[in-house]
Structures are given as structure tokens and as C-alpha cells.
C-alpha atoms as a PDB file:
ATOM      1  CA  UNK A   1      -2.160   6.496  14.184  1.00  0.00           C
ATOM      2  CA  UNK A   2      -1.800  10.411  14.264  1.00  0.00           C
ATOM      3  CA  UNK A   3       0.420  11.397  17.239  1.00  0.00           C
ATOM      4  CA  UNK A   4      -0.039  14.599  19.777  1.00  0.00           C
ATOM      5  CA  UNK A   5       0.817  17.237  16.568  1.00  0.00           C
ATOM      6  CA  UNK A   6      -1.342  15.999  14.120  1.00  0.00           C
ATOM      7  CA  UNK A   7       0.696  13.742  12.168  1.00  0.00           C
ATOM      8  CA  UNK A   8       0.161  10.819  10.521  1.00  0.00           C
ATOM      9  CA  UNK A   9       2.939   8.392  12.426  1.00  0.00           C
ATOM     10  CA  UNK A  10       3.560   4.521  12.818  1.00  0.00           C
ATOM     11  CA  UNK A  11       6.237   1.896  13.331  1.00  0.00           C
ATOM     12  CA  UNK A  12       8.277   1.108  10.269  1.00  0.00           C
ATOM     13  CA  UNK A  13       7.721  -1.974   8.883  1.00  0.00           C
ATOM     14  CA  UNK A  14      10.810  -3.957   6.454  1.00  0.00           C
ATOM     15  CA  UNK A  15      10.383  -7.076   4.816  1.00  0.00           C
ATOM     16  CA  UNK A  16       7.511  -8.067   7.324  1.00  0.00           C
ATOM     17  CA  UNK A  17       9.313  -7.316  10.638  1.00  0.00           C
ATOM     18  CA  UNK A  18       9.531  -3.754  12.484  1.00  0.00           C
ATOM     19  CA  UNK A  19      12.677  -1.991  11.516  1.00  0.00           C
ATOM     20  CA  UNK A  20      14.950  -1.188  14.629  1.00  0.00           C
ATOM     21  CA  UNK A  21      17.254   1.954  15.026  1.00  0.00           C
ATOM     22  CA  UNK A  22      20.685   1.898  16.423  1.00  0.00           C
ATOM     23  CA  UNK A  23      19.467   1.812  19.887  1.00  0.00           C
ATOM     24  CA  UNK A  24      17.303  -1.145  19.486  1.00  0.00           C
ATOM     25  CA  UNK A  25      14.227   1.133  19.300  1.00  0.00           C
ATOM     26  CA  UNK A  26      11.354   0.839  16.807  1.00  0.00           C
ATOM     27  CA  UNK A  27      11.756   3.551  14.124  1.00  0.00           C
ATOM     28  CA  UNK A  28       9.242   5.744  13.233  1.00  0.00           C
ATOM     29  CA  UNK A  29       7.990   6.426  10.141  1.00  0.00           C
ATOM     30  CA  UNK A  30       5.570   9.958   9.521  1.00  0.00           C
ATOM     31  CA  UNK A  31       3.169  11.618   7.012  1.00  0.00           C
ATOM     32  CA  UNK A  32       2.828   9.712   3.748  1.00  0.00           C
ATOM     33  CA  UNK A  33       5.251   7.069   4.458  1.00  0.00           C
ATOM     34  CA  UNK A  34       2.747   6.172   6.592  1.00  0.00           C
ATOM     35  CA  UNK A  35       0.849   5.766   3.939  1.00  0.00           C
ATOM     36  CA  UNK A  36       2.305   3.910   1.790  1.00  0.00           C
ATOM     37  CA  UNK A  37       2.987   1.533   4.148  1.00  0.00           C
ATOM     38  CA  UNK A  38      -0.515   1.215   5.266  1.00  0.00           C
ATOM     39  CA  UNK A  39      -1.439   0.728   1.648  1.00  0.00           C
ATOM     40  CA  UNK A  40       1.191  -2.464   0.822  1.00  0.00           C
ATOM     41  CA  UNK A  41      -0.099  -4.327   4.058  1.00  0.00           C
ATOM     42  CA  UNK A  42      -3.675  -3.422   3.498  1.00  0.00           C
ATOM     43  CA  UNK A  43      -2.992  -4.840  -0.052  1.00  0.00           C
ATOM     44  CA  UNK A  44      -1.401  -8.208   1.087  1.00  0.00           C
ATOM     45  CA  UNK A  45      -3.960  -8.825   3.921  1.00  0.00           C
ATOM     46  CA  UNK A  46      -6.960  -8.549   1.130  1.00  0.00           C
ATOM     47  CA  UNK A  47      -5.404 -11.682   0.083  1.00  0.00           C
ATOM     48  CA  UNK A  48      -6.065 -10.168  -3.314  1.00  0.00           C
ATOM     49  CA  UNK A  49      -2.664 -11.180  -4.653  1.00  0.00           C
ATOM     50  CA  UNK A  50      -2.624 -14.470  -3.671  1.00  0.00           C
ATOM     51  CA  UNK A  51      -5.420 -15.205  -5.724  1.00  0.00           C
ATOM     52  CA  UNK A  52      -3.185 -14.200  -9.075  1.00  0.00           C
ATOM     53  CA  UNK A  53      -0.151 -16.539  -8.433  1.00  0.00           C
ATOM     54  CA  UNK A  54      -0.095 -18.654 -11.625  1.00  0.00           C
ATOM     55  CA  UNK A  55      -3.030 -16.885 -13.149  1.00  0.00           C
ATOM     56  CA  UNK A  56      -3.119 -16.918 -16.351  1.00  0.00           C
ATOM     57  CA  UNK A  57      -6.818 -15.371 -17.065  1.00  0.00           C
ATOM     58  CA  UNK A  58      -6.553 -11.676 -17.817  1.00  0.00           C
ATOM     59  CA  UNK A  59     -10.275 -10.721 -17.091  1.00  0.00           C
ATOM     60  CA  UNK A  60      -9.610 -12.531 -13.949  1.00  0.00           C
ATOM     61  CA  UNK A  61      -5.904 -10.035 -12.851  1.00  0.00           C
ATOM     62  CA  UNK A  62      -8.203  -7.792 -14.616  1.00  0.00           C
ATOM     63  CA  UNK A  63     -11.209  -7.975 -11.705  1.00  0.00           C
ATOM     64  CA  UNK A  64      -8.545  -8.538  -8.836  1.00  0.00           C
ATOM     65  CA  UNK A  65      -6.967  -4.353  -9.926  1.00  0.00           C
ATOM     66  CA  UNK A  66     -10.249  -3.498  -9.790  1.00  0.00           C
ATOM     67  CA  UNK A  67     -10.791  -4.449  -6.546  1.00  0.00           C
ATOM     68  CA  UNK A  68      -7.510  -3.357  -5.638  1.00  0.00           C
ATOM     69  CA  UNK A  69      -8.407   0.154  -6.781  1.00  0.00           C
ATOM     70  CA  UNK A  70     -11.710  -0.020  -4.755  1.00  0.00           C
ATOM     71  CA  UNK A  71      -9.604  -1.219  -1.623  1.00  0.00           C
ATOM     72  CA  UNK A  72      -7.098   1.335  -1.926  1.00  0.00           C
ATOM     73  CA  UNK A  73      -9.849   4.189  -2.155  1.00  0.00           C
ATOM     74  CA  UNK A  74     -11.834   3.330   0.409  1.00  0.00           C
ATOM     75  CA  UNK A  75      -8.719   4.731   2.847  1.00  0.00           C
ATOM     76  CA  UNK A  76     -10.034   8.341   4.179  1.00  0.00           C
ATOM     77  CA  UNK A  77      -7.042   9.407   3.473  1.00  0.00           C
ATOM     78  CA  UNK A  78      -6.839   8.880  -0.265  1.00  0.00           C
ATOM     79  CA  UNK A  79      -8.607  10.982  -2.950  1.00  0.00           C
ATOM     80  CA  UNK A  80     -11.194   9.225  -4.727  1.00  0.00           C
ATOM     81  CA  UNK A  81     -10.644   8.523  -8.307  1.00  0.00           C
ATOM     82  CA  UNK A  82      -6.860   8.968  -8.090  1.00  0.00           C
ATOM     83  CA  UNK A  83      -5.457   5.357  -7.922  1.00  0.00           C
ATOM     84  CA  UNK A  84      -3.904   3.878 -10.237  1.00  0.00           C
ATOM     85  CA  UNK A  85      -2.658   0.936 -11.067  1.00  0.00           C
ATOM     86  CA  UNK A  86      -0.018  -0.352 -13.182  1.00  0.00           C
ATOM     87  CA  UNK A  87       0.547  -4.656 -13.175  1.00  0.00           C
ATOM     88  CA  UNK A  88       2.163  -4.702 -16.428  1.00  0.00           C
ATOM     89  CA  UNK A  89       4.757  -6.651 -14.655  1.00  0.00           C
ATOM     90  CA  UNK A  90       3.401 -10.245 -13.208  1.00  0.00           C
ATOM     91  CA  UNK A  91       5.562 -10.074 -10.407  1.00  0.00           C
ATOM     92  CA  UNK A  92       4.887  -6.496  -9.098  1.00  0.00           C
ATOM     93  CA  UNK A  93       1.921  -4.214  -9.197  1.00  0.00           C
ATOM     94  CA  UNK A  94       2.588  -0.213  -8.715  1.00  0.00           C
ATOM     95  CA  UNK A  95      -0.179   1.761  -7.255  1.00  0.00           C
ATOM     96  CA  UNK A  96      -0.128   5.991  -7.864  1.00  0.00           C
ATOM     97  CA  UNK A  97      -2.384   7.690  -5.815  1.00  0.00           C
ATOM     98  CA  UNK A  98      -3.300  11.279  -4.738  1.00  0.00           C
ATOM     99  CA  UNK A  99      -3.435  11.804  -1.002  1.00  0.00           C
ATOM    100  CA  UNK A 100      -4.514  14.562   1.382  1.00  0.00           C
ATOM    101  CA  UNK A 101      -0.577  14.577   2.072  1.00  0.00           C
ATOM    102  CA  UNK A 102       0.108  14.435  -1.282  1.00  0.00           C
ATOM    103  CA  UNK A 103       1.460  11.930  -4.247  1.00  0.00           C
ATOM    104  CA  UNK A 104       1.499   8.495  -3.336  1.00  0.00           C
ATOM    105  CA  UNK A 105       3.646   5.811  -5.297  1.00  0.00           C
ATOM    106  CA  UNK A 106       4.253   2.126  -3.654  1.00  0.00           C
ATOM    107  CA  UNK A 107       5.010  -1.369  -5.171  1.00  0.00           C
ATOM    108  CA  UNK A 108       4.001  -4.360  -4.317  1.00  0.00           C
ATOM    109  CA  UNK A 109       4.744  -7.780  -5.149  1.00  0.00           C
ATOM    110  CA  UNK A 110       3.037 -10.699  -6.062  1.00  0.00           C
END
């Protein structure tokens, strides 16, 4: 959502559940945090991931990046042909992108 100034803004979200400040509030989150954050959950709703647990076919993790990528750059807000994506590890994928706010780095795990 971008708020009354122009920024990019949202709820932060830890471990699946919104993060509370020491009021009890919601805590806000701003500019490529937002993100980020926008990026894992778009990520683990594609149901992309889910596909690779116990996976053993490369061309098949292989395809799933690829996607991935194409997922990732479709956001407005990311530069096209700046993802990528490093799953050298089987249990966490690392996405670097260029955004119109700048670099973008997030993990995600499978």
C-alpha cells in the first residue's frame, strides 16, 4: 500500500503472524522492506516451493527458479532482468533484485 507521502508502507509480517509493538499495535514496516516482504509471501503463495520438497530432478528445481524469476519480475516495482536467484542450498533460495527503491536481497525457505 503507499500511504498519504508516497511511501511504500505495510504491516510487518514474522514467522506468518503480524508483528506487534510494545503497545500492542501492528508495526509498520516502509520502503523496500516492504518489498521484500511482499516478495517472500508472493513466493510461498505461488506454491512454487512446495512443489520442490523431496525433489530430486534438477531440470525440474531448475524450471520452478525460472518461474520464480518470472514471478518476482512481474512486480511493478522491480527492474526487469535484475533477479536473481541463488538455490544452491536445498533448504533456502536467495533472491537479489534491483528495485525502483533500490537493492533487494530476501531468503526464503523451502
Amino acid at each position: 500500500m503507499i500511504s498519504e507521502n508516497g511511501q511504500w508502507q505495510d504491516i510487518l509480517i514474522t514467522d506468518r503472524d503480524i508483528t506487534l509493538d510494545a503497545a500492542g499495535l501492528p508495526e509498520m514496516i516502509t520502503e523496500r522492506p516492504t518489498i521484500s516482504q511482499d516478495i517472500v509471501h508472493m513466493i510461498m503463495e505461488s506454491g512454487l516451493l512446495i512443489d520442490l520438497i523431496g525433489e530430486r530432478s534438477m531440470s525440474r528445481w531448475a524450471d520452478n527458479m525460472n518461474q520464480i524469476e518470472v514471478l518476482v519480475e512481474d512486480d511493478t516495482r522491480i527492474i526487469p532482468g535484475t533477479v536473481q536467484i541463488d538455490w544452491n542450498n536445498p533448504e533456502n533460495i536467495h533472491i537479489y533484485a534491483k528495485s525502483v527503491l533500490g537493492d533487494i536481497k530476501v531468503g526464503v525457505p523451502v
